[in-house]
Structure formats: structure tokens, C-alpha cells
C-alpha atoms as a PDB file:
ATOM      1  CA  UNK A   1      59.667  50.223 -16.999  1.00  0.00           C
ATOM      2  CA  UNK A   2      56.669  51.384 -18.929  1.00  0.00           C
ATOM      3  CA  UNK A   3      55.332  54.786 -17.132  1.00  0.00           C
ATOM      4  CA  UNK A   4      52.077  54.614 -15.349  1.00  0.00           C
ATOM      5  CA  UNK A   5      48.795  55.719 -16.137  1.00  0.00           C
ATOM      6  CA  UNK A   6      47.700  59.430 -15.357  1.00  0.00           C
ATOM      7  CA  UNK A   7      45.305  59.210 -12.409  1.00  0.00           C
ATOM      8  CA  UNK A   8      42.311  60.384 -14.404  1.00  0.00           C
ATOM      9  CA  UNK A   9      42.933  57.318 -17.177  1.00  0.00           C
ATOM     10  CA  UNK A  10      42.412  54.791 -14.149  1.00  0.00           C
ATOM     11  CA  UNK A  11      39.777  51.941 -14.749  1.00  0.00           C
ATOM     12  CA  UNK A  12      36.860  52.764 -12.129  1.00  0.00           C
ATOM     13  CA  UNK A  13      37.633  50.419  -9.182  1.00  0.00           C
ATOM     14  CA  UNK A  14      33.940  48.073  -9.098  1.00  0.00           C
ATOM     15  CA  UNK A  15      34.068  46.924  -5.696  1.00  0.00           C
ATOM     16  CA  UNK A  16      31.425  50.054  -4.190  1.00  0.00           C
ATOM     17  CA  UNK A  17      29.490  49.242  -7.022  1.00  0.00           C
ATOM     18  CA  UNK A  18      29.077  45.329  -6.014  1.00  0.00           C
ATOM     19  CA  UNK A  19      28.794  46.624  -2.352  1.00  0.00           C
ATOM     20  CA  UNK A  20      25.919  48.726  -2.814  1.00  0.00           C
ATOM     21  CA  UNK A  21      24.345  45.651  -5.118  1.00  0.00           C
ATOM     22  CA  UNK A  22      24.576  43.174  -2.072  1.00  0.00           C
ATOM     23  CA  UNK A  23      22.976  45.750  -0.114  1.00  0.00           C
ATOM     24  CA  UNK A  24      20.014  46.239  -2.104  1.00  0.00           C
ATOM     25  CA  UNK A  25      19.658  42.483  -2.372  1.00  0.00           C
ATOM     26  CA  UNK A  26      19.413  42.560   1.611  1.00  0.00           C
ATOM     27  CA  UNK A  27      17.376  44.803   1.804  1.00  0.00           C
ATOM     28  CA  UNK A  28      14.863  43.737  -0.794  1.00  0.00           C
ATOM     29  CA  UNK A  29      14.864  40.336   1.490  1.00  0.00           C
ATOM     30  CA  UNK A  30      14.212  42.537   4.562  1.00  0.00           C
ATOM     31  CA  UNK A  31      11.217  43.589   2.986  1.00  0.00           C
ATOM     32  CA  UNK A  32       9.851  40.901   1.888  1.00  0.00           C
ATOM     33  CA  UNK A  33      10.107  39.321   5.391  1.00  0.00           C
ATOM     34  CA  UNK A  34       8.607  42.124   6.865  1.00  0.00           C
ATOM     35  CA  UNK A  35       5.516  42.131   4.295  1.00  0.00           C
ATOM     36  CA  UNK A  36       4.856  38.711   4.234  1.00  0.00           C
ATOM     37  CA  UNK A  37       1.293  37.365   5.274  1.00  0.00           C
ATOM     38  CA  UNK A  38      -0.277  37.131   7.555  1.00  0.00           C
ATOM     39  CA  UNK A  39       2.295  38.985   9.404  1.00  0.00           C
ATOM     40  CA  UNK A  40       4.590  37.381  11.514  1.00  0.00           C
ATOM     41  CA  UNK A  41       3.229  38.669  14.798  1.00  0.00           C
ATOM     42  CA  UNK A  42       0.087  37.541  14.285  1.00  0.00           C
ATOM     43  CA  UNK A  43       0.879  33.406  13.426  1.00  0.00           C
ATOM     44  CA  UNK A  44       0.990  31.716  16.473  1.00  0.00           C
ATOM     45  CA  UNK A  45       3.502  28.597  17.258  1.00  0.00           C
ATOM     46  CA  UNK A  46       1.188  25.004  16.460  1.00  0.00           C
ATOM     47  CA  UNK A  47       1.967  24.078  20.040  1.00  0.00           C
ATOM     48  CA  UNK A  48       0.820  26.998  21.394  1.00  0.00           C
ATOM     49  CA  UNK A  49      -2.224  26.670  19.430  1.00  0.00           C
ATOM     50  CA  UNK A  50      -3.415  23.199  20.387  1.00  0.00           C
ATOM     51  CA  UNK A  51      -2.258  24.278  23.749  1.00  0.00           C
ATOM     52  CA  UNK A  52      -5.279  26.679  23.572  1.00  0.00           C
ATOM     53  CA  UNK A  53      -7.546  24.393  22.247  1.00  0.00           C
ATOM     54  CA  UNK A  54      -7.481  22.506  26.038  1.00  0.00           C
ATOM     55  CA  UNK A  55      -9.360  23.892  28.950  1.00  0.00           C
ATOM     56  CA  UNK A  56     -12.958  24.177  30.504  1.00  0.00           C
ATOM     57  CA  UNK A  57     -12.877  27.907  29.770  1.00  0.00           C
ATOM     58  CA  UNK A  58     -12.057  28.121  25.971  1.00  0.00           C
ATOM     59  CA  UNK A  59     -14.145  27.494  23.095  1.00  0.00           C
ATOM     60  CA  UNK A  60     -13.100  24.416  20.949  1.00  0.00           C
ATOM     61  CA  UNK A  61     -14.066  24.825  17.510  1.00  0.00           C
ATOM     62  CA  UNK A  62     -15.663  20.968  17.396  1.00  0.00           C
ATOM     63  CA  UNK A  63     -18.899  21.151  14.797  1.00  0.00           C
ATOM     64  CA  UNK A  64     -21.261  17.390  14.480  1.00  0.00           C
ATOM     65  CA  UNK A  65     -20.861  15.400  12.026  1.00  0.00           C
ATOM     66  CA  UNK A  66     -24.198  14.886   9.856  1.00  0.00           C
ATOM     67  CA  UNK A  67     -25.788  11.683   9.155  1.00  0.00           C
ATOM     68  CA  UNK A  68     -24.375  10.436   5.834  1.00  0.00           C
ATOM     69  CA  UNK A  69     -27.438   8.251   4.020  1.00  0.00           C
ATOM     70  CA  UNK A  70     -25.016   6.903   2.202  1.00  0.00           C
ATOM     71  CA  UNK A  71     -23.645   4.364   4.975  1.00  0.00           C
ATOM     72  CA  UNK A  72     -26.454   2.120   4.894  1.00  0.00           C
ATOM     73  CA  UNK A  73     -27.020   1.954   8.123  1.00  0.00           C
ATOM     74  CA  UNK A  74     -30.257   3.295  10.816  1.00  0.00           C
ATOM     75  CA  UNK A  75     -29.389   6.905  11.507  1.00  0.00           C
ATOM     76  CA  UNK A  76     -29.017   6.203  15.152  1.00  0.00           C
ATOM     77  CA  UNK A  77     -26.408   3.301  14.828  1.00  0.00           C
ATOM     78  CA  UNK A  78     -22.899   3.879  16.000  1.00  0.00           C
ATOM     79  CA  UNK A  79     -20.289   5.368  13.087  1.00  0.00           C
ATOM     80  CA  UNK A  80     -16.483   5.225  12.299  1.00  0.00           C
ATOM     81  CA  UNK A  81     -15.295   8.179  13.779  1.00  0.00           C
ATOM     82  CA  UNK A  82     -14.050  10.386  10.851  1.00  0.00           C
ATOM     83  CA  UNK A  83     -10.234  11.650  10.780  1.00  0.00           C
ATOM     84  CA  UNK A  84     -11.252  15.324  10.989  1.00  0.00           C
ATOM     85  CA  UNK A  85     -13.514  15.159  14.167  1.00  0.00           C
ATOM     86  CA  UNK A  86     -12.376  17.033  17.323  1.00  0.00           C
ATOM     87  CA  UNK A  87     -13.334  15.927  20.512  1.00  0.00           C
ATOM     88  CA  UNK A  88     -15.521  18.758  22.079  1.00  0.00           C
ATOM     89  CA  UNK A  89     -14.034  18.544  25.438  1.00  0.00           C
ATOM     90  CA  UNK A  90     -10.314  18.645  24.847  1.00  0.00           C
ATOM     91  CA  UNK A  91      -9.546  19.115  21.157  1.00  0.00           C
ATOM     92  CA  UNK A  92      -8.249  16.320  20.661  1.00  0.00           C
ATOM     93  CA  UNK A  93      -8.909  14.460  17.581  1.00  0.00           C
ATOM     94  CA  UNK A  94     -10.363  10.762  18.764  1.00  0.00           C
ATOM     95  CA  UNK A  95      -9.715   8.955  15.245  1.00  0.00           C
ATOM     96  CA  UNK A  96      -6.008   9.040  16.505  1.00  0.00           C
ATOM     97  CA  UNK A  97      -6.775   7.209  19.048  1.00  0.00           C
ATOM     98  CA  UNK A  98      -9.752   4.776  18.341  1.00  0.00           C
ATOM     99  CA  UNK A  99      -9.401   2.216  21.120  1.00  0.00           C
ATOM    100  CA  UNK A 100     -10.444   5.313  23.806  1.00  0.00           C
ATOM    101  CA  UNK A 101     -12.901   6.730  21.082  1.00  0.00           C
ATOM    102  CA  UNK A 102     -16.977   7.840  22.105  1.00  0.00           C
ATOM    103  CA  UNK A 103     -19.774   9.595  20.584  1.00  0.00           C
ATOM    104  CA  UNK A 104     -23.186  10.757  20.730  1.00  0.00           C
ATOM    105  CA  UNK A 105     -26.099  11.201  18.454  1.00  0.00           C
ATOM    106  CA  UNK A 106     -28.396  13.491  18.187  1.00  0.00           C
ATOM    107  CA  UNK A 107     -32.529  12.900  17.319  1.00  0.00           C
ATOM    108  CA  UNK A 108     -31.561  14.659  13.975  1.00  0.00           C
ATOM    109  CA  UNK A 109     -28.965  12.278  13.268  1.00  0.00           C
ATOM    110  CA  UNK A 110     -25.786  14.479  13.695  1.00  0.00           C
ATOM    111  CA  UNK A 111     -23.241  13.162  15.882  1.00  0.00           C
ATOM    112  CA  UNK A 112     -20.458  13.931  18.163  1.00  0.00           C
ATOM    113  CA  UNK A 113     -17.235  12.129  18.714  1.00  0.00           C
ATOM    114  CA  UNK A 114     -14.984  12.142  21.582  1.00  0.00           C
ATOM    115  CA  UNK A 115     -11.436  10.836  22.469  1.00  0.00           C
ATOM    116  CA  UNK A 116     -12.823   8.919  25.746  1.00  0.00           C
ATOM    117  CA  UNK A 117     -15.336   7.369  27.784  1.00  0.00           C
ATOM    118  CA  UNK A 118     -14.097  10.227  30.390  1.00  0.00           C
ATOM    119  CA  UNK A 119     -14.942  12.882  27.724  1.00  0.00           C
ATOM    120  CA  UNK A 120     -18.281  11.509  27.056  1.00  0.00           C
ATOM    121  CA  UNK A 121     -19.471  11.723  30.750  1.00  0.00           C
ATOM    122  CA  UNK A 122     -17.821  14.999  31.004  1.00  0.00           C
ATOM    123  CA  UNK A 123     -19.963  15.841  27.589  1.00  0.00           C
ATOM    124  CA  UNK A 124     -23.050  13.981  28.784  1.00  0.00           C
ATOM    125  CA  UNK A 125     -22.790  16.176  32.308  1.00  0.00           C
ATOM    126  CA  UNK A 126     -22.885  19.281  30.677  1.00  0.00           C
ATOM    127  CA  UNK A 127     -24.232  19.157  27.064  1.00  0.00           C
ATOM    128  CA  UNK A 128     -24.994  22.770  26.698  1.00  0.00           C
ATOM    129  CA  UNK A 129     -21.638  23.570  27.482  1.00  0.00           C
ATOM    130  CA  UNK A 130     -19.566  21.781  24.818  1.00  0.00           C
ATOM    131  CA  UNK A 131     -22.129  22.172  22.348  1.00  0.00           C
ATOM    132  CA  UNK A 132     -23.747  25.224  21.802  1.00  0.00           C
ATOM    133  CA  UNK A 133     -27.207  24.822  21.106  1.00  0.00           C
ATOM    134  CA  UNK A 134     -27.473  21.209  22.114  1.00  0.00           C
ATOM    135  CA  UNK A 135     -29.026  19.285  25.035  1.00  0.00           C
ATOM    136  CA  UNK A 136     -28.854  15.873  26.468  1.00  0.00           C
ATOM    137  CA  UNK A 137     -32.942  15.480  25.977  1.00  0.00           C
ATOM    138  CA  UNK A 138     -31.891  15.194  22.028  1.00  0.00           C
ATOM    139  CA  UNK A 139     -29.415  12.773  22.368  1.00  0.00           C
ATOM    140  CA  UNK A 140     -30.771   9.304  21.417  1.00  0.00           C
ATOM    141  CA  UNK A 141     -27.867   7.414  21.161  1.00  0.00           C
ATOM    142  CA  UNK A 142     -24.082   7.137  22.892  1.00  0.00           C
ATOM    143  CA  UNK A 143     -21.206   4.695  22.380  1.00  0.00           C
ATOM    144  CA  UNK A 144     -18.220   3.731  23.554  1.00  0.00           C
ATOM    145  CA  UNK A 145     -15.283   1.586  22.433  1.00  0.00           C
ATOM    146  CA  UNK A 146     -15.447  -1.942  24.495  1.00  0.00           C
ATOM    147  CA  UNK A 147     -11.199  -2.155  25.812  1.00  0.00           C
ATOM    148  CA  UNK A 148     -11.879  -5.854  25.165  1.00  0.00           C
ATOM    149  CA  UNK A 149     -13.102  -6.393  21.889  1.00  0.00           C
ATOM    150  CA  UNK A 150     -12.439  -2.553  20.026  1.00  0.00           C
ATOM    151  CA  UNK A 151     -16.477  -2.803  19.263  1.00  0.00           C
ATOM    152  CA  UNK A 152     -18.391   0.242  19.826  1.00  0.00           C
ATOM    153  CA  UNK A 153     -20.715  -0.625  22.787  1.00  0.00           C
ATOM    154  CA  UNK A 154     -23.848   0.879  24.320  1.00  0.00           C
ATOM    155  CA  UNK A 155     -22.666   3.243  27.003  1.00  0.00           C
ATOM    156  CA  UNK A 156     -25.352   2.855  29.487  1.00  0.00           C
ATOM    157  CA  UNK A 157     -25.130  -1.016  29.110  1.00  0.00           C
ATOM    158  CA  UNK A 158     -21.160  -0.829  29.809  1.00  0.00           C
ATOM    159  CA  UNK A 159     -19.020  -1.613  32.472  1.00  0.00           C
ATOM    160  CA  UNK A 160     -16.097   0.476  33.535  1.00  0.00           C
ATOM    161  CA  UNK A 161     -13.212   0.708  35.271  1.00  0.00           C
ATOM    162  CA  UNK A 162     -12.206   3.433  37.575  1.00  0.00           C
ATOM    163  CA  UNK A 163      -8.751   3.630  39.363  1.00  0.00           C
ATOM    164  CA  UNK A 164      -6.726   1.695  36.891  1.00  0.00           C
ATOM    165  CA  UNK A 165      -3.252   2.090  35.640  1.00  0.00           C
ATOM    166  CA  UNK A 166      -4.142   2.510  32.052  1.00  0.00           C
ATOM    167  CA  UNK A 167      -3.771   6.257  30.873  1.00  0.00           C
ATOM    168  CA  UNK A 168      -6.359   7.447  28.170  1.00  0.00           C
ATOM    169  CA  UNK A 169      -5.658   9.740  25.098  1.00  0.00           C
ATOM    170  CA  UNK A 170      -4.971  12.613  27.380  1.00  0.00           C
ATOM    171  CA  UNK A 171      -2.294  10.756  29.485  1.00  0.00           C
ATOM    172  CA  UNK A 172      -4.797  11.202  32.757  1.00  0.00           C
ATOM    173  CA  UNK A 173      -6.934   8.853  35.005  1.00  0.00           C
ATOM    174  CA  UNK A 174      -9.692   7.105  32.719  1.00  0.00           C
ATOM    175  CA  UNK A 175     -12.873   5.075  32.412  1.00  0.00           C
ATOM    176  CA  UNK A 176     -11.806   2.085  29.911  1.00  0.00           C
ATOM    177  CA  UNK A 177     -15.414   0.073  28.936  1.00  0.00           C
ATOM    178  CA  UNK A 178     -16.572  -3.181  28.734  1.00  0.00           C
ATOM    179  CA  UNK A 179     -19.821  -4.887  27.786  1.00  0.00           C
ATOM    180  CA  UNK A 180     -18.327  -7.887  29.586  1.00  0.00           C
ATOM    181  CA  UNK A 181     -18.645  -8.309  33.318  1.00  0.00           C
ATOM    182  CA  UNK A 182     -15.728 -11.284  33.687  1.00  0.00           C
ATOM    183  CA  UNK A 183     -13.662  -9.307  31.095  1.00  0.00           C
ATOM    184  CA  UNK A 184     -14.065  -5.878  33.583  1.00  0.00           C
ATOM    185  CA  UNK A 185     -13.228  -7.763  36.340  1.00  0.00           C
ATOM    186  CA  UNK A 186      -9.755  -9.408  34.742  1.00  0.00           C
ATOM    187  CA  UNK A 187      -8.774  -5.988  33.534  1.00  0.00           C
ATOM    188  CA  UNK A 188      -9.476  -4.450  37.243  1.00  0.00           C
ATOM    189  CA  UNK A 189      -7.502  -7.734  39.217  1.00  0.00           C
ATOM    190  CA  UNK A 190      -4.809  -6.825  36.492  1.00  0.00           C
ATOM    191  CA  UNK A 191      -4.244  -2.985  36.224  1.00  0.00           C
ATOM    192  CA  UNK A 192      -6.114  -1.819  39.830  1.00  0.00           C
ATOM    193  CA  UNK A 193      -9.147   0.242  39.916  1.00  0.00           C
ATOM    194  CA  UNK A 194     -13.142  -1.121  40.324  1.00  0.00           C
ATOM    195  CA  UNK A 195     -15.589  -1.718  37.975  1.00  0.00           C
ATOM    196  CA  UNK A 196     -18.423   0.552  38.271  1.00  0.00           C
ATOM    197  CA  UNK A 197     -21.816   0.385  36.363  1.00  0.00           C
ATOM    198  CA  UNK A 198     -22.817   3.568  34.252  1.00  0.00           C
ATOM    199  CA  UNK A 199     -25.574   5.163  36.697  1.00  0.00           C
ATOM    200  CA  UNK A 200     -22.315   4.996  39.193  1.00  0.00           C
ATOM    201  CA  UNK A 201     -20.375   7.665  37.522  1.00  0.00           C
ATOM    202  CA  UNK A 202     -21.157  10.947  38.751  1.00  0.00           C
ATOM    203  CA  UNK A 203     -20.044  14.697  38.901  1.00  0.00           C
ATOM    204  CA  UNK A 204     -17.770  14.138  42.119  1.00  0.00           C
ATOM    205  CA  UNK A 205     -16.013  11.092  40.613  1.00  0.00           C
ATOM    206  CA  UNK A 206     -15.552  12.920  37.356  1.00  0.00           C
ATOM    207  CA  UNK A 207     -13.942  15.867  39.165  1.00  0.00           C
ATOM    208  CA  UNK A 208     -11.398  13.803  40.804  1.00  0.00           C
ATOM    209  CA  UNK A 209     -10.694  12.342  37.149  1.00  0.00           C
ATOM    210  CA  UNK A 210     -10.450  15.986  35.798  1.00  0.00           C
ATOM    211  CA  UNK A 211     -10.085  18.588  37.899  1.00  0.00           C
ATOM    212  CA  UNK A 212     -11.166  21.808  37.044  1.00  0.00           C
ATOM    213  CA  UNK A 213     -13.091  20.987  34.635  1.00  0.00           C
ATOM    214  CA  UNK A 214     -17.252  21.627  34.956  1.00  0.00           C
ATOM    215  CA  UNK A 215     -19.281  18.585  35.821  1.00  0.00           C
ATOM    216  CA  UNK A 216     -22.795  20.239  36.530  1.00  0.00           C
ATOM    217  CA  UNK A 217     -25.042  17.950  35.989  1.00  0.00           C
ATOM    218  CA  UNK A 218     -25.938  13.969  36.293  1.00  0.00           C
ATOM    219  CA  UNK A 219     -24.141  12.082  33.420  1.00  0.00           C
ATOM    220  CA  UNK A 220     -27.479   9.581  32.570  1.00  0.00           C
ATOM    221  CA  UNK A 221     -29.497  12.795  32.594  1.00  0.00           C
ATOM    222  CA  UNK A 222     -31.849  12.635  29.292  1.00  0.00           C
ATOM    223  CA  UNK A 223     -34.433   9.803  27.686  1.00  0.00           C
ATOM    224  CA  UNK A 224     -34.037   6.362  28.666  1.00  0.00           C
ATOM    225  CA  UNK A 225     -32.851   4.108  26.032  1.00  0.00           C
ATOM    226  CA  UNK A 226     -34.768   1.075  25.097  1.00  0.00           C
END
């Protein structure tokens, strides 16, 4: 048997050397987790996000949409609600759910969408408060989707239902409209509730709809349309 090599003609074992490799690896990956941006601690969860976007007491970040010249049409006629618009009350973004949708325009031809005809009084009651800057004198126009046809429909000239079944965007008590009187009426003998005119809806009826949210002021308050 061959003799064996003198200690100091050993090969240099490697296995420290890969060691302290995988460690700096690690480590380099630790700090690029703890650098990255914006920092970790300061990115909140979606959920919790939206989450904040709901409530009387927080701003929502819900800006008019300008008149567009470009659509042909007069600047106070009722408009497709876009896919970016947030509904000033809640958040929520009505193009997802266009058979609840509302809106409002202004005299300078900016308008304002919401997800329901429960928003829009809510809106309507309290202008000032879900729009900074804005009042319900300016508003010359509102609309809201008719449940029967999917038109948009004069809100003041609509019928609507109160104590039904049916569950708007938010998944709460609701005002579905109607420009037709029979078609109210079948909807109410269907799904419950009682078919109220527009001057019918006030701040007490909306707070039993929506509790805890403000309802200061009457919901027709501003110019007669003509």
C-alpha cells in the first residue's frame, strides 16, 4: 500500500469555501429585500386599501370627468360612464356595475358618476361633502339607469322602489329606477318594497338605507329642471 500524503501536501478541503459563498448569496438577497421600494412597511394590502376608500369620514379620491366635445352630443346629455370613474360616495367604480350606475352634471359640463341611485341621493343631499368645491345649485343635470330598460333616465322624472329584495353594487338596501309606472309596480308586487316618486326620498329614508352615513340636506335641493 502506497504511503500517504504528509499532512501539509493535503489538497485544501473546499467545502468552507462554498459555505461562506452560499452565505454571501443570502445575504446579498437579505438586502435587497430590505432595500427594496417603497419599503415594505409602507405598501399597504389592496384590500385594506379599498377597505379605506369606504366610509362617510374618509376622503375618496373621485375627480369629474370633463365634457369631451368630441361625443357629439349637448354638454348636458347623459354619458357612458367611463371605466376609471369612482363613485364619490363609496369608491366604488360604477362602470362595473352599469345596471345600478348614476351621475350628475355640472353647469360647466363636468360630470360625476356614481354606482347607484342610493349614491346619487346620498350625493345630491350633501354635494359639498363628496365634492369639494361643488354645490347642488350647479348641477343641471342627473341620471339614473331605468332597472327596466338599462336606459339612462331623468332622475327627478323616475320612479323607485324602496324595500325590495334586490341588493345594489354595495350588497345593501337600494333604490332601483324606473321611468315606467306599470313596470315599478311589477317589480315592487315581485321583489317587495313601494314605489316612491323622487320628491319622496328624503334624509330619514336614506339613513335607514345607509346608516351612518351624512344625509344633511333635501335630495331635490337645487334648480328645477325643465
Amino acid at each position: 500500500m502506497p504511503p500517504r500524503p504528509a499532512p501539509s501536501a493535503r489538497t485544501p478541503s473546499r467545502a468552507p469555501t462554498r459555505r461562506m459563498a452560499l452565505a454571501a448569496v443570502l445575504l446579498g438577497a437579505a438586502s435587497l429585500g430590505a432595500w427594496q421600494w417603497p419599503p415594505r412597511w409602507r405598501r399597504a394590502p389592496a384590500a385594506a386599501a379599498d377597505a379605506a376608500m369606504v366610509g362617510d369620514d374618509v376622503c375618496v379620491v373621485a375627480p369629474t370627468t370633463p365634457y369631451d366635445p368630441a361625443l357629439g352630443q349637448p354638454p348636458q346629455a347623459a354619458r357612458e360612464v367611463p371605466p376609471e370613474a369612482r363613485c364619490p360616495v363609496c369608491g366604488m367604480f360604477p362602470a362595473r356595475a352599469r345596471d345600478w350606475a348614476a351621475q350628475v352634471i355640472f353647469a360647466d359640463g363636468d360630470a360625476q358618476f356614481l354606482d347607484s341611485p342610493l349614491s346619487l341621493m346620498m350625493y345630491l343631499g350633501n354635494v359639498g361633502h363628496y365634492a369639494r368645491g361643488r354645490t347642488a345649485q350647479a348641477i343641471v343635470a342627473r341620471y339614473v339607469t331605468d332597472a327596466d330598460t338599462g336606459a339612462w333616465l331623468d332622475a327627478r322624472q323616475a320612479l323607485y322602489v324602496h324595500g325590495s329584495s334586490a341588493r345594489g353594487p354595495m350588497r345593501a338596501g337600494n333604490l332601483p329606477a324606473f321611468a315606467d309606472a306599470a313596470a315599478a309596480q311589477h317589480f315592487a308586487q315581485r321583489r317587495g318594497g313601494r314605489v316612491l316618486g323622487f320628491s319622496a326620498i328624503d334624509a330619514a329614508l336614506l339613513r335607514s338605507l345607509a346608516p351612518g352615513r351624512r344625509q344633511d340636506h333635501a335630495v331635490h335641493a337645487g334648480p328645477p329642471q325643465p
